[in-house]
Protein backbone atom coordinates (compact mmCIF):
# COMPACT_ATOMS: atom_id res chain seq x y z
CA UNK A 1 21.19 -21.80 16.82
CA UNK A 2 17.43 -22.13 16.57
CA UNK A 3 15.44 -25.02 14.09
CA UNK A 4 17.32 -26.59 11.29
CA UNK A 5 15.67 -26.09 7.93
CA UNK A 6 14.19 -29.04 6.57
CA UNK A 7 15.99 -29.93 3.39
CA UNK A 8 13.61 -30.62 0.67
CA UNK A 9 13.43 -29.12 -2.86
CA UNK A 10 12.13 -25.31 -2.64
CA UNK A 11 12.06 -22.70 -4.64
CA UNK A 12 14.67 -19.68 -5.12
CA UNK A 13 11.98 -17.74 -3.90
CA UNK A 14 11.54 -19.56 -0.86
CA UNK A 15 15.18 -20.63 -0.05
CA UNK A 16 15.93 -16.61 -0.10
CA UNK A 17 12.93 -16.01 2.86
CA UNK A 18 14.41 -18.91 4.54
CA UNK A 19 17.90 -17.85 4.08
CA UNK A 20 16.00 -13.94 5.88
CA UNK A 21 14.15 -15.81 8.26
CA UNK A 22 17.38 -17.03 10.00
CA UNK A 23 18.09 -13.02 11.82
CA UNK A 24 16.13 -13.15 14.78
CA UNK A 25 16.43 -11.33 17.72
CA UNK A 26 17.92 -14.62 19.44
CA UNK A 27 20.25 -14.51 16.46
CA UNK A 28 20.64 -11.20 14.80
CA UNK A 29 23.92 -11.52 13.16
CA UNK A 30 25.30 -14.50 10.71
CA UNK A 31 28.07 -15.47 8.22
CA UNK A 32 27.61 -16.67 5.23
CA UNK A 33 29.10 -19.90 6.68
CA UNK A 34 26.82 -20.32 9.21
CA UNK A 35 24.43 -19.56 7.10
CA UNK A 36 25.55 -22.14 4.76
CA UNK A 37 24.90 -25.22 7.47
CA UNK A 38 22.06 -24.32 9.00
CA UNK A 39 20.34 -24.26 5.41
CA UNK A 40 22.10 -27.45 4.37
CA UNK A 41 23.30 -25.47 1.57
CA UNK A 42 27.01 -24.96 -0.79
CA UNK A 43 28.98 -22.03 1.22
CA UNK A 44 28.73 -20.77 -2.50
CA UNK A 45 25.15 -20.85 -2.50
CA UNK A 46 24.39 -19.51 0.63
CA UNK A 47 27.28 -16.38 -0.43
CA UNK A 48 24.41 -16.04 -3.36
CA UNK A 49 21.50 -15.66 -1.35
CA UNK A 50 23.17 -13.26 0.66
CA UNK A 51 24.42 -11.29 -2.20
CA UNK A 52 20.60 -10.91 -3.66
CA UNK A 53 19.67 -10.08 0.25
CA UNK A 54 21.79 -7.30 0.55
CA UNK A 55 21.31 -5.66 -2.68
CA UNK A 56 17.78 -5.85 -1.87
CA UNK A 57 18.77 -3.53 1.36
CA UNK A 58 17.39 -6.70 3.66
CA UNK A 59 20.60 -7.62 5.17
CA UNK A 60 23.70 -5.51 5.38
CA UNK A 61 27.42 -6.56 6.30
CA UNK A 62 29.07 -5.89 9.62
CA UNK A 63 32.62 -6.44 11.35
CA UNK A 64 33.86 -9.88 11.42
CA UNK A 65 32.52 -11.12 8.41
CA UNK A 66 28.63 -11.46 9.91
CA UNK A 67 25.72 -9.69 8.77
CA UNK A 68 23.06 -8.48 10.40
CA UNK A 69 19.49 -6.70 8.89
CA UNK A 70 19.36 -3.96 6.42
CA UNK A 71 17.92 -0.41 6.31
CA UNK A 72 15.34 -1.74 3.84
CA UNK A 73 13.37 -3.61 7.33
CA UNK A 74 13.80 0.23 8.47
CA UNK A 75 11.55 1.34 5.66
CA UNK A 76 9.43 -1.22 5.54
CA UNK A 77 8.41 -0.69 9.35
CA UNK A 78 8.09 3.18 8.38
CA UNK A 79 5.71 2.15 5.56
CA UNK A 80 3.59 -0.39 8.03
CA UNK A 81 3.34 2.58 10.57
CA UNK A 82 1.90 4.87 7.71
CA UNK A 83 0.05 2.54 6.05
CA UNK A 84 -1.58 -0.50 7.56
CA UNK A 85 -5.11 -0.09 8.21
CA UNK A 86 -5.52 -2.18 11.15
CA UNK A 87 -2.71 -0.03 13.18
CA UNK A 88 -4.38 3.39 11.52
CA UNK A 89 -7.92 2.63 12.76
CA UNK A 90 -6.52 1.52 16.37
CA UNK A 91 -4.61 4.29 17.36
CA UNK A 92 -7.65 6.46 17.96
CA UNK A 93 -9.91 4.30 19.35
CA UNK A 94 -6.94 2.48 21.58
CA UNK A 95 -5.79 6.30 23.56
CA UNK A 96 -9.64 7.11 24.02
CA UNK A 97 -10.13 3.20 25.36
CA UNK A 98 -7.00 3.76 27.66
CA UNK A 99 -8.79 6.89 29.28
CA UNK A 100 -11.48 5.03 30.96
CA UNK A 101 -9.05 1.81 32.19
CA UNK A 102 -7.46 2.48 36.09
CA UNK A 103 -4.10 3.03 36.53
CA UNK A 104 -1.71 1.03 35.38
CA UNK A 105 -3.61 -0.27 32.44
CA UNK A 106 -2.10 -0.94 28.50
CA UNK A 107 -4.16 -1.02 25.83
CA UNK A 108 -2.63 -3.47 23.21
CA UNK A 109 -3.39 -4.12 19.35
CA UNK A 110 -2.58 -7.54 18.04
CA UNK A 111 -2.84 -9.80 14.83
CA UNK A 112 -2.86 -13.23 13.67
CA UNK A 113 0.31 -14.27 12.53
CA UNK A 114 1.01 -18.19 11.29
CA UNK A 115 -0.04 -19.98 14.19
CA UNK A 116 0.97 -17.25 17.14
CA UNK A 117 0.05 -13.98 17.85
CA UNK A 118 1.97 -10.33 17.12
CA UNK A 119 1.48 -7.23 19.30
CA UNK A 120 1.61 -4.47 16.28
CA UNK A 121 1.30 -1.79 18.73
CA UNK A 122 0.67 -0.61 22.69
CA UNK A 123 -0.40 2.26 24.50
CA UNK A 124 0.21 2.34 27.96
CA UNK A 125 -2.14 4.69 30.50
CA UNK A 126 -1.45 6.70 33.24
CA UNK A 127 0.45 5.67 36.25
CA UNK A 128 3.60 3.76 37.13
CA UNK A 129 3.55 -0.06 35.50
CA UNK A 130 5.65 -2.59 34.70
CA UNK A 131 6.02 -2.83 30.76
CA UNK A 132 3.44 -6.17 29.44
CA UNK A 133 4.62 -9.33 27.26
CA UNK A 134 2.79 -7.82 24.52
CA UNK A 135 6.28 -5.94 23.01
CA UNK A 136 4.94 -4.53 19.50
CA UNK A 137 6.75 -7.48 17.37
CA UNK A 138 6.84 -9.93 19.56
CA UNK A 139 5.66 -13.37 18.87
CA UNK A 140 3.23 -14.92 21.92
CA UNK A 141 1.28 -18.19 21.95
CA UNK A 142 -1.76 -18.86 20.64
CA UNK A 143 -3.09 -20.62 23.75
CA UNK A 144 -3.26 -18.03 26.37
CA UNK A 145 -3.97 -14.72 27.35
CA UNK A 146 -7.56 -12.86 26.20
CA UNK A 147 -5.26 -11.28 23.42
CA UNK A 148 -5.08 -14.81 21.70
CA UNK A 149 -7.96 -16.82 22.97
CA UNK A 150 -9.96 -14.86 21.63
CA UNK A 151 -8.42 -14.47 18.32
CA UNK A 152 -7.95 -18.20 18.52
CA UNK A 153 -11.83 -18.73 19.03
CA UNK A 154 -12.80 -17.50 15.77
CA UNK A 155 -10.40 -19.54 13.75
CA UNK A 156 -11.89 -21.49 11.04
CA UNK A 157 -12.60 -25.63 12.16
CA UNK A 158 -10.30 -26.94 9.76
CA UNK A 159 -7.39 -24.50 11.18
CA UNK A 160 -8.29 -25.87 14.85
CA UNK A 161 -8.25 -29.45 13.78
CA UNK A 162 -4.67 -28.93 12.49
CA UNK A 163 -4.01 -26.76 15.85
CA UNK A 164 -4.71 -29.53 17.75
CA UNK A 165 -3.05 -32.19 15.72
CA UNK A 166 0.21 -29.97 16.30
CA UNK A 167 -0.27 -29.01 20.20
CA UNK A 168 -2.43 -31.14 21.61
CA UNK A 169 -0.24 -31.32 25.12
CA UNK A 170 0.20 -27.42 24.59
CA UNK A 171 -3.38 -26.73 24.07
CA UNK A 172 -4.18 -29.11 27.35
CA UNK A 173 -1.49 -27.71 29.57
CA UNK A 174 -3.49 -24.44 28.51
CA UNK A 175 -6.82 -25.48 29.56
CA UNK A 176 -8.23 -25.92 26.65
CA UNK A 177 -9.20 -29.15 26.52
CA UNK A 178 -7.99 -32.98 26.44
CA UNK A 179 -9.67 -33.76 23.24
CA UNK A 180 -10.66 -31.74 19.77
CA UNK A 181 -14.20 -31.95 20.80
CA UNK A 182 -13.15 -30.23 24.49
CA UNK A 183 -11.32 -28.14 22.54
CA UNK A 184 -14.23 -26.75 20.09
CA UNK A 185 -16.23 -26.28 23.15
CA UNK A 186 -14.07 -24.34 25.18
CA UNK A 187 -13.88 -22.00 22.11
CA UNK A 188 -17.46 -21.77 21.35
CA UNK A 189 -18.27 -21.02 24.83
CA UNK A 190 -15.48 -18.00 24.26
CA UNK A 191 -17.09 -16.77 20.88
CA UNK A 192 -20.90 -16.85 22.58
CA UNK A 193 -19.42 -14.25 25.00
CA UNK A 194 -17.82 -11.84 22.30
CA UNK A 195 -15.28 -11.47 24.96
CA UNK A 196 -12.26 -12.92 26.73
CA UNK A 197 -11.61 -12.10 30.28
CA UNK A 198 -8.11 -14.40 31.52
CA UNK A 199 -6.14 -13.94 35.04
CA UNK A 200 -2.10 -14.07 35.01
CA UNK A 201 -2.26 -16.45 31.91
CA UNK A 202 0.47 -14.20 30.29
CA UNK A 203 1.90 -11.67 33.35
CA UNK A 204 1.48 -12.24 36.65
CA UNK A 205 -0.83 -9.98 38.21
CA UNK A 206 -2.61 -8.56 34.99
CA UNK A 207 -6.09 -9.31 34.12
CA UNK A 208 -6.39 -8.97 30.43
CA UNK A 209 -9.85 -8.65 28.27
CA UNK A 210 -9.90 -9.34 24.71
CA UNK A 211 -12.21 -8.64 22.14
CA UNK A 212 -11.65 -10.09 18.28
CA UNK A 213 -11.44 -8.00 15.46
CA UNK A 214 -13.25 -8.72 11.87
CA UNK A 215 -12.67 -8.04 7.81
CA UNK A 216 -15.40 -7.07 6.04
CA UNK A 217 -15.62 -11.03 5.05
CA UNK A 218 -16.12 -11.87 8.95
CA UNK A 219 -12.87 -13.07 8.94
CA UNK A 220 -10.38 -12.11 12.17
CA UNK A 221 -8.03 -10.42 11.73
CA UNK A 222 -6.57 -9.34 15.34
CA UNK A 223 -7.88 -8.28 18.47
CA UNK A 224 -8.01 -5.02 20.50
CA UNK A 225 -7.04 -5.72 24.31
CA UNK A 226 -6.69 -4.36 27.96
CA UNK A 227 -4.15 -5.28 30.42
CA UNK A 228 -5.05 -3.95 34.12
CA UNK A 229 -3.37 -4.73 37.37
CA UNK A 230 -5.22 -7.49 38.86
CA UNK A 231 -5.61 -6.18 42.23
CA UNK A 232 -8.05 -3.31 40.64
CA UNK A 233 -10.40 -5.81 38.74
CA UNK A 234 -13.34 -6.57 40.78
CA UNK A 235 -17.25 -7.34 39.55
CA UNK A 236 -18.17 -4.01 38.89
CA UNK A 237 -15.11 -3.09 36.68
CA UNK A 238 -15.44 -6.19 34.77
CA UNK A 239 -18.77 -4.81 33.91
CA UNK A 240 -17.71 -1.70 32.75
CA UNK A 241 -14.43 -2.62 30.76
CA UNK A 242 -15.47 -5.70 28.98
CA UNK A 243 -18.04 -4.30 26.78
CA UNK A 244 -15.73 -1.24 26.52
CA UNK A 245 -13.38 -3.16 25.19
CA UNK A 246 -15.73 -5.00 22.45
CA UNK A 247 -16.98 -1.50 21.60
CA UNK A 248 -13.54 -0.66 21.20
CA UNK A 249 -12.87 -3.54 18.54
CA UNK A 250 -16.20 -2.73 16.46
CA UNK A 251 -14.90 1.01 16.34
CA UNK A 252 -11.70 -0.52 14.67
CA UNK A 253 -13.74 -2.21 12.22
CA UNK A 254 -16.18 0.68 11.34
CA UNK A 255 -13.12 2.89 10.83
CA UNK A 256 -11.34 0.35 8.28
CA UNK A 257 -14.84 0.36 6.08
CA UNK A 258 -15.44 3.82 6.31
CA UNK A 259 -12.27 6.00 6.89
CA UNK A 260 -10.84 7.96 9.86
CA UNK A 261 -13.79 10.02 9.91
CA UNK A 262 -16.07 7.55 11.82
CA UNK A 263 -13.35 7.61 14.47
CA UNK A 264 -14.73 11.39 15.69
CA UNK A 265 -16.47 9.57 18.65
CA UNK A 266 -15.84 6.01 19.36
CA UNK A 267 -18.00 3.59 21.06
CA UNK A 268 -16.19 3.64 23.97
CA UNK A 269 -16.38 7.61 25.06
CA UNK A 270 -20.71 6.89 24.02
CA UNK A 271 -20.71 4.47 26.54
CA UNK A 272 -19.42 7.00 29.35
CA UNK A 273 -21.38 9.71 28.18
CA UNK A 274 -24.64 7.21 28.59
């Protein structure tokens, strides 16, 4: 059934993206019923909220009296694809990065979102593979993996502290640390490196390096990533694909500032030629 919603006073606003936020893929389809106790709302009230929802196109009725998410989320996804600047500035860079990884290798493009992390898009190399956690819209943990870690090191100190107060077990069970101050460390020694190599932390067998990416305010945003079969990662390709991979992010971020021209030759195919 998922969380219940805690009932305090909200806004319209808010009880609407709450009343949205309960189609998941774990739960794609609800009446207005269900809907109605789950909120802690009138069956009246939650019949309103779905009324405004699907004239908005965000949820649409199906058989049986449930409904399930509109062709609006259809559009919007469309728009995202065409639009979002992070994704645009990627693409490029991630099927020229994916060139120079081994055989079953993915390439994967991520980006903060609340306190996990969001695949927003994947390209898979050459060879056969088995398909990585990272599913574009996905939700992973914050805690492990290079995809997060490293987005996780650069986090602003007040975010951590409030990390930590949340998932302390979580973030120890991790490796992180047993105590904020552990925890601080651990992540400073990550952002010193400007890279994150992990082993099997999110699919057994895959080595994965991470490398953040900024806005223009130093801010991070997401990171670029490579998944590679474990059994192909020695010393000498560690050498090669972790500053590929950093390369890879800066591209992303010199494309954003200064359009899809600067993506004509990207850091990573310089490297090879040198």
């Amino acid at each position: 059934m998922g969380v219940p919603v805690e009932r305090v006073s909200r806004s319209s606003g808010d009880r609407l993206l709450m009343a949205l936020a309960l189609f998941t893929i774990e739960r794609p389809q609800w009446t207005v019923e269900e809907a109605a106790e789950m909120l802690g709302v009138s069956p009246q009230t939650a019949y309103r909220y779905f009324k405004q929802l699907t004239g908005a196109g965000l949820i649409t009725p199906v058989a049986g009296a449930g409904y399930t998410l509109g062709p609006a989320i259809i559009q919007m996804e469309r728009q995202i694809q065409a639009t979002d600047p992070m994704l645009i500035a990627a693409r490029t860079v991630m099927v020229d990065l994916i060139l120079h990884a081994v055989e079953g290798s993915t390439a994967i493009l991520c980006r903060l979102f609340h306190d996990r992390v969001m695949c927003t898009h994947q390209v898979m190399g050459r060879g056969p593979q088995k398909p990585v956690s990272y599913e574009r819209g996905r939700l992973m943990p914050l805690y492990r993996g290079a995809t997060a870690k490293i987005i996780l090191a650069h986090l602003p100190t007040r975010t951590l502290k409030s990390l930590f107060a949340h998932d302390a077990a979580e973030i120890t069970a991790a490796g992180l640390g047993g105590s904020f101050d552990e925890f601080r460390r651990a992540l400073a020694a990550i952002r010193r490196a400007g890279i994150c190599v992990t082993h099997g932390e999110v699919d057994h067998g895959r080595t994965g390096f991470g490398a953040p990416i900024f806005d223009r305010d130093g801010a991070v945003l997401g990171s670029l990533s490579l998944a590679l079969p474990s059994a192909r990662v020695d010393d000498a390709l560690t050498a090669r694909i972790a500053p590929l991979t950093a390369a890879g992010a800066r591209a992303v971020e010199r494309i954003m500032s200064n359009g899809p021209d600067a993506a004509e030759l990207s850091p990573a195919r310089v490297k090879i030629v040198r």
